[in-house]
C-alpha atoms as a PDB file:
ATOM      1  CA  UNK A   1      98.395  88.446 102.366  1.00  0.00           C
ATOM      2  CA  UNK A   2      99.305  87.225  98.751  1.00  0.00           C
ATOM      3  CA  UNK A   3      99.634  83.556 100.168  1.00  0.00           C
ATOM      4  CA  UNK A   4      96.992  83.528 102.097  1.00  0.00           C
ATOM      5  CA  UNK A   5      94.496  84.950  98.555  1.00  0.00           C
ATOM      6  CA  UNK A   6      96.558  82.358  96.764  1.00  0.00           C
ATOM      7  CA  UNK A   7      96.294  79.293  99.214  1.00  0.00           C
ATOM      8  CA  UNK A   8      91.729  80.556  99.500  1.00  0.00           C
ATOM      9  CA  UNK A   9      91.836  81.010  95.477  1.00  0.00           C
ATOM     10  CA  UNK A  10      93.201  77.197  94.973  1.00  0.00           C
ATOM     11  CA  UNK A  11      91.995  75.569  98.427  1.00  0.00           C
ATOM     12  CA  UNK A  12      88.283  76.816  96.960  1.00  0.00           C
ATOM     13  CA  UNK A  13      86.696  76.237  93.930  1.00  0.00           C
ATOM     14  CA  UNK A  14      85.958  79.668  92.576  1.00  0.00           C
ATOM     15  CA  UNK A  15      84.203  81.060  89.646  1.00  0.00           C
ATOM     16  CA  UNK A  16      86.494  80.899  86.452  1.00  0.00           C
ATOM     17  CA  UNK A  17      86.199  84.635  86.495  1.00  0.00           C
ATOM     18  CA  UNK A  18      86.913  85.411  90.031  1.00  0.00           C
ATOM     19  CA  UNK A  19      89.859  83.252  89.729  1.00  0.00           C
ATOM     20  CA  UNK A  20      91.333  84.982  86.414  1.00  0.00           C
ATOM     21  CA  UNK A  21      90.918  88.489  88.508  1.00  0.00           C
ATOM     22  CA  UNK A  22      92.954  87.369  91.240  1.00  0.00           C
ATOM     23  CA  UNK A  23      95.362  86.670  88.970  1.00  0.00           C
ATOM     24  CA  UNK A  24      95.275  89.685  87.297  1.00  0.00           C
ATOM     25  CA  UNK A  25      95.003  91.348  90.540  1.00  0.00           C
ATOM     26  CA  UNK A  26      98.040  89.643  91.524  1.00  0.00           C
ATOM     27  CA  UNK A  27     100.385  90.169  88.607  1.00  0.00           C
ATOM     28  CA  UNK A  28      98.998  94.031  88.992  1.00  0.00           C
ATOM     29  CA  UNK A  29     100.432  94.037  92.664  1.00  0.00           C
ATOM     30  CA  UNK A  30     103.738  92.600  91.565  1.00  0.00           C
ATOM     31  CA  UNK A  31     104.120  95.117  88.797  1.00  0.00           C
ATOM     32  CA  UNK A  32     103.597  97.835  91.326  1.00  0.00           C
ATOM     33  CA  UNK A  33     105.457  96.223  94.026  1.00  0.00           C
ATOM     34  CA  UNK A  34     108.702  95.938  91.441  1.00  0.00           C
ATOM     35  CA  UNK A  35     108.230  99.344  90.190  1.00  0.00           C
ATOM     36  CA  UNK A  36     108.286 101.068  93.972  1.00  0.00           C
ATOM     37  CA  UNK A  37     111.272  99.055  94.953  1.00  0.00           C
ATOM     38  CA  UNK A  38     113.511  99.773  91.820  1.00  0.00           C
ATOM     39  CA  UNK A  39     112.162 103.268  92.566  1.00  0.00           C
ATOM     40  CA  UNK A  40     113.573 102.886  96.005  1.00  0.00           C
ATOM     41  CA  UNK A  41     117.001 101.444  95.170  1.00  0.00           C
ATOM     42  CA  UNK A  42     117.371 104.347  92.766  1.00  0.00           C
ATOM     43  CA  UNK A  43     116.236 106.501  94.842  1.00  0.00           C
ATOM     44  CA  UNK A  44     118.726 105.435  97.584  1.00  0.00           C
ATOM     45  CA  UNK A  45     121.498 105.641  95.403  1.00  0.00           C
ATOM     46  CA  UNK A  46     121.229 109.321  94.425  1.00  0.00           C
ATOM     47  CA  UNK A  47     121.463 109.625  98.063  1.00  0.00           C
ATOM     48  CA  UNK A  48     124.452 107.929  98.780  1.00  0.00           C
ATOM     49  CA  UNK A  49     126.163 110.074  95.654  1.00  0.00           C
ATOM     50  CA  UNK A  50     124.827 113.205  96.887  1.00  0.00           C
ATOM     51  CA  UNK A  51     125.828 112.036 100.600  1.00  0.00           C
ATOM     52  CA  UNK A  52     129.724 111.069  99.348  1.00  0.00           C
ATOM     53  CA  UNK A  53     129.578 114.362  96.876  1.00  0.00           C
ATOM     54  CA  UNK A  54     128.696 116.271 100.384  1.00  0.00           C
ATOM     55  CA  UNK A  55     131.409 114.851 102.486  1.00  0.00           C
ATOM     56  CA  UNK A  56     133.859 114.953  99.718  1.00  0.00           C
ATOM     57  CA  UNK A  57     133.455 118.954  99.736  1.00  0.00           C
ATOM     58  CA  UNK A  58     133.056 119.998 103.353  1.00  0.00           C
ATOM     59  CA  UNK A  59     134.891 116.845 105.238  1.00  0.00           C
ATOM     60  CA  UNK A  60     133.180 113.867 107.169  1.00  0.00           C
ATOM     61  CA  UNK A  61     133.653 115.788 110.313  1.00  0.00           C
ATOM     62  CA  UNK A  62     131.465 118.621 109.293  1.00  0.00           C
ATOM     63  CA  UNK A  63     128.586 115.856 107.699  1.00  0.00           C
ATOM     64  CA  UNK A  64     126.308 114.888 110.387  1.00  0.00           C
ATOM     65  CA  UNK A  65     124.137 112.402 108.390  1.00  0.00           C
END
């Protein structure tokens, strides 16, 4: 969807305004979008220690993850 708003936004000629919002809409949506995966990878990783922490205490044949 971001290439398609950025293909309309230059293909038309908008409104200085409209086309500074997009923008800023745009550099809003990366900032999230960075934030949620970094949350993910960090998030994945205290998995994986808490998965190896698991297996490391009961076995791998007793972990059914």
């Amino acid at each position: 969807m971001r290439s398609e708003l950025r293909k309309f936004s230059s293909d038309v000629n908008l409104d200085p305004d409209i086309q500074a919002a997009l923008k800023q809409m745009d550099s809003m949506w990366t900032a999230c979008w960075r934030k949620f995966k970094n949350t993910m990878e960090e998030e994945g990783a205290v998995i994986l220690v808490q998965k190896e922490l698991l297996m490391s205490a009961v076995g791998p044949s007793d972990v059914n993850v």
